[in-house]
C-alpha atoms as a PDB file:
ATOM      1  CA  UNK A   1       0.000   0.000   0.000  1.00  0.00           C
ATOM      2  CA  UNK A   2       1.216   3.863  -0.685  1.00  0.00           C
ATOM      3  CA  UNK A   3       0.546   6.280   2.270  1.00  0.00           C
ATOM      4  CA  UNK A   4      -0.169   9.761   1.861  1.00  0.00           C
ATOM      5  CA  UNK A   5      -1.509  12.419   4.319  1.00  0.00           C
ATOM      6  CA  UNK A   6      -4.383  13.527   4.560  1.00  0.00           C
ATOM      7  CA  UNK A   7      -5.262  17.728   4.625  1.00  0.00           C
ATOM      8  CA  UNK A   8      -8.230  19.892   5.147  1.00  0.00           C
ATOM      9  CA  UNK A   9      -9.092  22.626   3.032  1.00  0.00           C
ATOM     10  CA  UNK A  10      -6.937  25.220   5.650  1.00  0.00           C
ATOM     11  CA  UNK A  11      -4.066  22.946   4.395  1.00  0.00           C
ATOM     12  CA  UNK A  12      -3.290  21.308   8.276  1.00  0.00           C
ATOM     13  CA  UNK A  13      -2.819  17.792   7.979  1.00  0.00           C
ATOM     14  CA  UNK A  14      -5.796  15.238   9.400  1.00  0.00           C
ATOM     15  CA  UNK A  15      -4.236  11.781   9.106  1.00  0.00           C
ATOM     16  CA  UNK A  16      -2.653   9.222   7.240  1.00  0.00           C
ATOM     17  CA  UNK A  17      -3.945   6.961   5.008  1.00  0.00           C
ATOM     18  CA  UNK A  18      -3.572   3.891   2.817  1.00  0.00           C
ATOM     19  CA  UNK A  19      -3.700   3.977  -1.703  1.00  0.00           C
ATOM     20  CA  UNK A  20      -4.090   0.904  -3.466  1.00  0.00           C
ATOM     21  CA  UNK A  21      -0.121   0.198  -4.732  1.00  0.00           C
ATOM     22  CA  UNK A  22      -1.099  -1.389  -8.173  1.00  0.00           C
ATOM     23  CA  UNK A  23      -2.545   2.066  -9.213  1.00  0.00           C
ATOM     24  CA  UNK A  24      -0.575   4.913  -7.154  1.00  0.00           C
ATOM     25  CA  UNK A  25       2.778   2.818  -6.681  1.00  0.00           C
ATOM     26  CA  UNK A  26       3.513   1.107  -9.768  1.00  0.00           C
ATOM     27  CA  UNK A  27       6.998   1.656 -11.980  1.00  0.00           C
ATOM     28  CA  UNK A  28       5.839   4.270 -14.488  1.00  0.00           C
ATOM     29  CA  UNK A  29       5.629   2.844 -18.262  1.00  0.00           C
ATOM     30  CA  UNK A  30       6.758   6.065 -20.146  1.00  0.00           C
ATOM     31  CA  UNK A  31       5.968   4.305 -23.809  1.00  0.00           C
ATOM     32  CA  UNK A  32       2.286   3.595 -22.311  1.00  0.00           C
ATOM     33  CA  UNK A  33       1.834   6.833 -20.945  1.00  0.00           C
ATOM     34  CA  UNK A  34       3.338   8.453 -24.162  1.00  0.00           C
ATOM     35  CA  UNK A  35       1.173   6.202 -26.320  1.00  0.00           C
ATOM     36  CA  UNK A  36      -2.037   6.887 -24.739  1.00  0.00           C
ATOM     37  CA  UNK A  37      -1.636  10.731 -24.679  1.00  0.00           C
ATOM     38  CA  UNK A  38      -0.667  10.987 -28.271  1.00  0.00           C
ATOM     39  CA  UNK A  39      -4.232   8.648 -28.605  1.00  0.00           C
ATOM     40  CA  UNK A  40      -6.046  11.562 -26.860  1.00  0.00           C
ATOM     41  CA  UNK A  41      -4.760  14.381 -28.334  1.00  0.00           C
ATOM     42  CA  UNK A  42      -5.598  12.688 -32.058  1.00  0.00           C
ATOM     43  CA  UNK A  43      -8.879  12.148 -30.840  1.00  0.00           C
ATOM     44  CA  UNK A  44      -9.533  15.785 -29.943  1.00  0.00           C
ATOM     45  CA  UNK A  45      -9.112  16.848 -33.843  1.00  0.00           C
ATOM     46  CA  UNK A  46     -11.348  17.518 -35.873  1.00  0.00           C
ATOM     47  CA  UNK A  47     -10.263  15.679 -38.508  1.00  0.00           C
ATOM     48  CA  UNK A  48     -12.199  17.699 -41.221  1.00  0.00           C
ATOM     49  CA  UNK A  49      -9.842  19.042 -43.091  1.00  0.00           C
ATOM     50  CA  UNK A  50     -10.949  18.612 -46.895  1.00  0.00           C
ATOM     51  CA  UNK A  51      -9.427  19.723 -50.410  1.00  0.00           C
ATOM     52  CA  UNK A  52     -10.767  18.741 -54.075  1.00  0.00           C
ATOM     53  CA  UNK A  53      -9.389  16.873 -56.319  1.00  0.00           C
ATOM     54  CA  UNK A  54      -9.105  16.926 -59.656  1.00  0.00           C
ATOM     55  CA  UNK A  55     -12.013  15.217 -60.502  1.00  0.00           C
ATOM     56  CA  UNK A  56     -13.969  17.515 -57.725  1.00  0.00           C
ATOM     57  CA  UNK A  57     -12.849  20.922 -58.805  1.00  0.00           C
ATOM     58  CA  UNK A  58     -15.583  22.758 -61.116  1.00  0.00           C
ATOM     59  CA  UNK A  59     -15.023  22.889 -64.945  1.00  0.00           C
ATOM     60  CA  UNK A  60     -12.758  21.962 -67.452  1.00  0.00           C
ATOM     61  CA  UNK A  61     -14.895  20.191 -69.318  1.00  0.00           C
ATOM     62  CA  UNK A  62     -13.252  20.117 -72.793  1.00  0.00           C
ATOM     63  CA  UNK A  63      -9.415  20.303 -74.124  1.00  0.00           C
ATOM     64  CA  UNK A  64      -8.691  23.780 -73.975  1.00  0.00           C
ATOM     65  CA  UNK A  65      -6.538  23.610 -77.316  1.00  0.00           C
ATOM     66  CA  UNK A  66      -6.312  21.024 -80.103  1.00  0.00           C
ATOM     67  CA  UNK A  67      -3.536  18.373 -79.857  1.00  0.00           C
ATOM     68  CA  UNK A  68      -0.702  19.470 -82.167  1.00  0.00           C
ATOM     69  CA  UNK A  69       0.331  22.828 -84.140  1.00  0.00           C
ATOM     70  CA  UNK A  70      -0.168  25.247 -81.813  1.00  0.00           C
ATOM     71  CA  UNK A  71       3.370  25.416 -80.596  1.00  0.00           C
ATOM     72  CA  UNK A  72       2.246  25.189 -76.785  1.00  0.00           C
ATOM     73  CA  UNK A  73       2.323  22.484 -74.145  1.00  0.00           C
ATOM     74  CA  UNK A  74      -0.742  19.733 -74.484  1.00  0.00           C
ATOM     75  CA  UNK A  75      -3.388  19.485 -71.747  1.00  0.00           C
ATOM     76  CA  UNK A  76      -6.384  17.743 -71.501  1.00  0.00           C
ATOM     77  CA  UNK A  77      -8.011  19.982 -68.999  1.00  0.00           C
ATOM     78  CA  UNK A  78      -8.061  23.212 -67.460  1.00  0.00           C
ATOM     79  CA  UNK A  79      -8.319  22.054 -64.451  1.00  0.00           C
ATOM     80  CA  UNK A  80      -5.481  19.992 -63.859  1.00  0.00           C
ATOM     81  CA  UNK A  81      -3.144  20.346 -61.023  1.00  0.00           C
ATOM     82  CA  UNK A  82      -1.126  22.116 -62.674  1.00  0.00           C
ATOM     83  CA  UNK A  83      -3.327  24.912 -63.404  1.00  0.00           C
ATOM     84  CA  UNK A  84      -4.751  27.836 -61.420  1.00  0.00           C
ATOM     85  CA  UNK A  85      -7.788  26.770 -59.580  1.00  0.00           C
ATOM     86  CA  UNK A  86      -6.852  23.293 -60.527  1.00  0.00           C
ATOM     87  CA  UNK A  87      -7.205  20.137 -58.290  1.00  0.00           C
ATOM     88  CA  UNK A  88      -4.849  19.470 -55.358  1.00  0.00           C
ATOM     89  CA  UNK A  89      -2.449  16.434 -55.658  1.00  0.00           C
ATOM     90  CA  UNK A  90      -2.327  14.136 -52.445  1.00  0.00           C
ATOM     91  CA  UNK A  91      -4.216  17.084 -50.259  1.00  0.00           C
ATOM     92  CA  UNK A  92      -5.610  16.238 -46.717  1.00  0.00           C
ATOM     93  CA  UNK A  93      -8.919  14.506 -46.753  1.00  0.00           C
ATOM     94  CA  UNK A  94     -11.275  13.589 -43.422  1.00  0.00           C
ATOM     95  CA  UNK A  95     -10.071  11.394 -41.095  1.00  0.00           C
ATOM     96  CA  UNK A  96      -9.949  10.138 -37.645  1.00  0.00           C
ATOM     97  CA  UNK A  97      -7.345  10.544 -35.562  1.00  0.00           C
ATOM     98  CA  UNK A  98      -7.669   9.069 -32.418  1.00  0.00           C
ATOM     99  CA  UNK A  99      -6.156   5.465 -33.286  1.00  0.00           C
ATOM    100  CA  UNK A 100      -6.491   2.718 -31.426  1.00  0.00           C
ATOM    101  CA  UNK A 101      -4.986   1.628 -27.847  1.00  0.00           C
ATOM    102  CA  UNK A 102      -5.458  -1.812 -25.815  1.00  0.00           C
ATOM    103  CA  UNK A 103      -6.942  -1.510 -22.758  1.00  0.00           C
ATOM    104  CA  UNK A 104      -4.613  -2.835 -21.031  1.00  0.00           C
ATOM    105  CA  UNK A 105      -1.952  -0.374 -22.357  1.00  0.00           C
ATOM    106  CA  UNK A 106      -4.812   2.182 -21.557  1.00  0.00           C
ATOM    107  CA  UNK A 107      -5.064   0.451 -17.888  1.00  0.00           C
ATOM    108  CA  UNK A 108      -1.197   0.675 -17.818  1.00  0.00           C
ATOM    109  CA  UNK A 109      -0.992   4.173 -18.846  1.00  0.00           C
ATOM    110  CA  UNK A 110      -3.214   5.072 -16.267  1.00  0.00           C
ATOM    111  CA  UNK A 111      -1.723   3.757 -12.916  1.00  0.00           C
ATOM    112  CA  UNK A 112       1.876   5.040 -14.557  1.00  0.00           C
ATOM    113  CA  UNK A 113       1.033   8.574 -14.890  1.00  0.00           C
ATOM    114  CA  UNK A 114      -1.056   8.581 -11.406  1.00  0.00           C
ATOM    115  CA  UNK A 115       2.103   6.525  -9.945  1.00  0.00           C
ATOM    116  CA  UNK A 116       4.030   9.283 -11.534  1.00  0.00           C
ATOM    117  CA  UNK A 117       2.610  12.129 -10.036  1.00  0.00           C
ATOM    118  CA  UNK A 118       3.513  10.377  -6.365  1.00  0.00           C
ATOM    119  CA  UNK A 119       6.933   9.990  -7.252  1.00  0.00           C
ATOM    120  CA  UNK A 120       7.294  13.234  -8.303  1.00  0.00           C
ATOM    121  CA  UNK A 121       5.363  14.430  -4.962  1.00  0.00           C
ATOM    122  CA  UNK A 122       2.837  16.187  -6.978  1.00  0.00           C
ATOM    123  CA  UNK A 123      -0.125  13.964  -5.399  1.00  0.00           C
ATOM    124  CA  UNK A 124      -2.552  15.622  -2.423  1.00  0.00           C
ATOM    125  CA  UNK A 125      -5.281  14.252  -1.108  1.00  0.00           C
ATOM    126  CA  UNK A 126      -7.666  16.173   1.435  1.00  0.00           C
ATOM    127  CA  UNK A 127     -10.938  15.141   2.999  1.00  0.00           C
ATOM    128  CA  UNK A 128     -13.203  16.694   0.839  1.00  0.00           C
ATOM    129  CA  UNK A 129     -13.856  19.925  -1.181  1.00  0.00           C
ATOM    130  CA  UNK A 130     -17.578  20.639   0.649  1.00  0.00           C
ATOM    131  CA  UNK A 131     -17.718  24.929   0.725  1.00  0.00           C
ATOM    132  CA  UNK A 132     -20.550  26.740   2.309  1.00  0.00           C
ATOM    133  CA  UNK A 133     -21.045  28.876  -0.737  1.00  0.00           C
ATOM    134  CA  UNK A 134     -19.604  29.481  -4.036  1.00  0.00           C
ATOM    135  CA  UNK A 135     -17.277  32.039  -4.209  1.00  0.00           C
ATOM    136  CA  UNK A 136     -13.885  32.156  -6.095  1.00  0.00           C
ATOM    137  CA  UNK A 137     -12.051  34.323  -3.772  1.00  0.00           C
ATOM    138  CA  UNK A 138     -13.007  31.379  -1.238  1.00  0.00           C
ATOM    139  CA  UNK A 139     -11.390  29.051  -3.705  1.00  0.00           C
ATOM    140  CA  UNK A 140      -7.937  31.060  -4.402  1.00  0.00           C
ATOM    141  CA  UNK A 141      -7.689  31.222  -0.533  1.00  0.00           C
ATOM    142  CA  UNK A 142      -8.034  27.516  -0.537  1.00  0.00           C
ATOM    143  CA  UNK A 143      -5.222  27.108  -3.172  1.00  0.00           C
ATOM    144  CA  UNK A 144      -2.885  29.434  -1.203  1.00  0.00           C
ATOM    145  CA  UNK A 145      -3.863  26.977   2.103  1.00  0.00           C
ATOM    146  CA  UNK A 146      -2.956  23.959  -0.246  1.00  0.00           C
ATOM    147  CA  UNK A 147       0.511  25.682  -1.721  1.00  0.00           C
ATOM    148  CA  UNK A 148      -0.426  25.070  -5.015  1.00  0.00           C
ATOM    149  CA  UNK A 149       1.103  27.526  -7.277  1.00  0.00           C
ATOM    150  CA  UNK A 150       0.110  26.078 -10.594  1.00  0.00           C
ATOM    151  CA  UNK A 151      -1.825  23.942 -12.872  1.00  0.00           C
ATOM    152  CA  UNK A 152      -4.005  21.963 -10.317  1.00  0.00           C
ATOM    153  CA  UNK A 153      -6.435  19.216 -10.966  1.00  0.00           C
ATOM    154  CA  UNK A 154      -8.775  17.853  -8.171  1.00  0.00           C
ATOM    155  CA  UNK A 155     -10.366  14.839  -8.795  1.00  0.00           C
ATOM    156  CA  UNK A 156     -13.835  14.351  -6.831  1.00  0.00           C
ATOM    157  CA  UNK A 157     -16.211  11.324  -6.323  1.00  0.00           C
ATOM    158  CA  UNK A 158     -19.487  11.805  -7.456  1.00  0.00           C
ATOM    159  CA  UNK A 159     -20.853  11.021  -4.273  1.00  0.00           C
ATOM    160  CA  UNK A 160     -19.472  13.630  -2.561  1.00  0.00           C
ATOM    161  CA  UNK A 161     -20.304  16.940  -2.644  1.00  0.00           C
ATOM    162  CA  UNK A 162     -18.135  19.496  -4.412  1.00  0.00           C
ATOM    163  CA  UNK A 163     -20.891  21.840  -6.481  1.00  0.00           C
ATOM    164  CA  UNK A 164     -20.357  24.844  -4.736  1.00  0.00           C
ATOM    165  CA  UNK A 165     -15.886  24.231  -5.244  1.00  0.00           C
ATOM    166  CA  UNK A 166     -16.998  23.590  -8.700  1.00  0.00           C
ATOM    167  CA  UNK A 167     -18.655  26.645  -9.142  1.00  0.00           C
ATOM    168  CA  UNK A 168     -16.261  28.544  -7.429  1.00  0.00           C
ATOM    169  CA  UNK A 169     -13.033  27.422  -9.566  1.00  0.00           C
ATOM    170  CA  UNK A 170     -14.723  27.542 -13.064  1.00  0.00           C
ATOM    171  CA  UNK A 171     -13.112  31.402 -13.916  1.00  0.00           C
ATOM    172  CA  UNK A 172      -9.534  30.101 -12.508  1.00  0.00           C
ATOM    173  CA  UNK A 173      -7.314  29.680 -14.981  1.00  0.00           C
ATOM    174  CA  UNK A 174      -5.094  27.251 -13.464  1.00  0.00           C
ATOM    175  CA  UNK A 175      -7.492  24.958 -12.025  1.00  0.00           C
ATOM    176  CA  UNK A 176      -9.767  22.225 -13.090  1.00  0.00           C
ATOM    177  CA  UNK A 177     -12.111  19.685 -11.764  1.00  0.00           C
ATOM    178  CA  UNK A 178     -12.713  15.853 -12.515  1.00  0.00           C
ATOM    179  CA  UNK A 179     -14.776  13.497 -11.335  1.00  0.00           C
ATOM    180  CA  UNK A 180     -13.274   9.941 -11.276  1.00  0.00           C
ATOM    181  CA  UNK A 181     -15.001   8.725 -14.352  1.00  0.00           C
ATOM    182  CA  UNK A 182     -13.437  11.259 -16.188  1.00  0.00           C
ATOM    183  CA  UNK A 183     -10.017  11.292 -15.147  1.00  0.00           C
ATOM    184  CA  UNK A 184      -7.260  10.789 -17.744  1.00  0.00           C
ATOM    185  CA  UNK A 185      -3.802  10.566 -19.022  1.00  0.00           C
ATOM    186  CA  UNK A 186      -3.358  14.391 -20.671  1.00  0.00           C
ATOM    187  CA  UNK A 187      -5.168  16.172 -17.669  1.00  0.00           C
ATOM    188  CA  UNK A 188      -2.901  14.352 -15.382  1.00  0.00           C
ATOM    189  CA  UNK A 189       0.024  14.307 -16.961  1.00  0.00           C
ATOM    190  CA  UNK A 190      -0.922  18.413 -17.662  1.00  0.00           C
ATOM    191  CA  UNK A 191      -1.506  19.097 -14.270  1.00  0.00           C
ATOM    192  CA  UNK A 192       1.206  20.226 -11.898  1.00  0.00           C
ATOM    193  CA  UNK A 193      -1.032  19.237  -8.569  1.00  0.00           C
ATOM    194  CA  UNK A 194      -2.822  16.441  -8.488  1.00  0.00           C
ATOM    195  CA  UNK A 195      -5.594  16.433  -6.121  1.00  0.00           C
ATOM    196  CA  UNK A 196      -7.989  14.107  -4.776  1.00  0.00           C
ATOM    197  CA  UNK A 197     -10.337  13.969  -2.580  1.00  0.00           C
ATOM    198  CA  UNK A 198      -9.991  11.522  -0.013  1.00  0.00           C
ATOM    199  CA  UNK A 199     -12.969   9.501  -1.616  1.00  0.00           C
ATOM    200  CA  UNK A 200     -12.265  10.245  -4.732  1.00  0.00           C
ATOM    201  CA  UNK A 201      -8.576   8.138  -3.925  1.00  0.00           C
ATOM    202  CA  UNK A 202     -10.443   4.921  -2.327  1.00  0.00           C
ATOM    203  CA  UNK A 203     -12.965   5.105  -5.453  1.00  0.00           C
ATOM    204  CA  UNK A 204     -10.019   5.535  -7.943  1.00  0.00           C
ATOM    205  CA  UNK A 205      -7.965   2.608  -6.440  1.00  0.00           C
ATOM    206  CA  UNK A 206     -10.788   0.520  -6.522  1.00  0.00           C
ATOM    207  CA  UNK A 207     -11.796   1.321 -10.018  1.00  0.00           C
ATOM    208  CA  UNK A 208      -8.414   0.982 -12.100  1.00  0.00           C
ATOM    209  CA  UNK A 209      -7.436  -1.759  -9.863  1.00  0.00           C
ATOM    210  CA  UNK A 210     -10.283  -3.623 -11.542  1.00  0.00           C
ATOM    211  CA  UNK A 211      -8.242  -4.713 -14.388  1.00  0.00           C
ATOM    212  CA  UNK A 212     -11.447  -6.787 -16.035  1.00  0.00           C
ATOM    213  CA  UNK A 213     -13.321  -3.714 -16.612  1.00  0.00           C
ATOM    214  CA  UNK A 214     -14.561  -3.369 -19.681  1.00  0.00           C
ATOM    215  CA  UNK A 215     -14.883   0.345 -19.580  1.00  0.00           C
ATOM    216  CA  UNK A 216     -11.255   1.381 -18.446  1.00  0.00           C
ATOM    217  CA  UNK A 217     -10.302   4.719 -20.664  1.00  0.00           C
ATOM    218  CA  UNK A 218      -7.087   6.530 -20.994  1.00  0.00           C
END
């Protein structure tokens, strides 16, 4: 098991307690975790990118000069690729992306990059994220409690409650918020704080120590 400790939201430490080692204490696989972030970022194009062709582009219907005799180059069409306004040779065309990953290299990729983020002592967890009210000044205060001077991500159960911080941290530009379900490689990796809520962590280690699941994503 990994231990980490355990903070409130004023940033004093509560307790210790235990992660699940075969998702927060593995060896890092940096071709995984590499492989599954170039996977998302395809995904997240558009992939729409369209030019004609020759047989697409609009007129040249008939030889614009005869054959032979006229002391020029022959052409069969105006609209050639060689022409103005002509078709494009061997342009881009829609396509996906994304590509395809195993899940378990997705699993893998996973458990290495939140493994990562304890070995680099990037990883928080505190008991929960509940606020009174939403406010953002609230929020930044609880940043400043946490030390966390850039990029966070906190990572919430969906049983929890966490509107109100959600509300609160939406016009922050350096801060983000996941539930569980959602967490993945690029946010993670992205992130420079990794934080979870203390039910959030159980609920994670339980979830991508599962390694039957069927709906595992990286």
């Amino acid at each position: 098991m990994v231990k980490v400790q355990v903070y409130d939201l004023s940033g004093k430490p509560l307790e210790e307690m235990e992660l699940e080692a075969a998702v927060f204490g593995v060896e890092p696989h940096q071709q995984a975790m590499f492989d599954a972030l170039m996977r998302q970022r395809g995904a997240s194009r558009q992939g729409t990118h369209d030019t004609k062709i020759r047989s697409e582009v609009r007129g040249g219907g008939r030889k614009p000069w005869r054959q032979k005799g006229t002391g020029r180059a022959r052409h069969g069409s105006i609209r050639s690729p060689q022409w103005r306004g002509g078709g494009v040779v061997f342009g881009p065309t829609p396509r996906a992306y994304g590509g395809k990953l195993n899940r378990k290299v997705r699993r893998l990729a996973m458990v290495s990059a939140l493994s990562q983020k304890h070995l680099d002592e990037a990883l928080m967890v505190v008991e929960n994220v509940k606020m009174e009210q939403a406010r953002t000044k609230d929020f930044i205060a609880i940043r400043e409690n946490l030390k966390l001077d850039h990029k966070a991500l906190f990572v919430v159960s969906g049983n929890e409650e966490f509107e109100n911080a959600f509300l609160s941290l939406r016009n922050l530009n350096n801060t983000m918020m996941l539930s569980v379900e959602g967490l993945n490689v690029y946010d993670i990796m992205n992130a420079d704080h990794l934080v979870f809520t203390k039910e959030a962590a159980l609920e994670a280690g339980a979830y991508w120590n599962n390694t039957k699941s069927e709906e595992l994503e990286a």
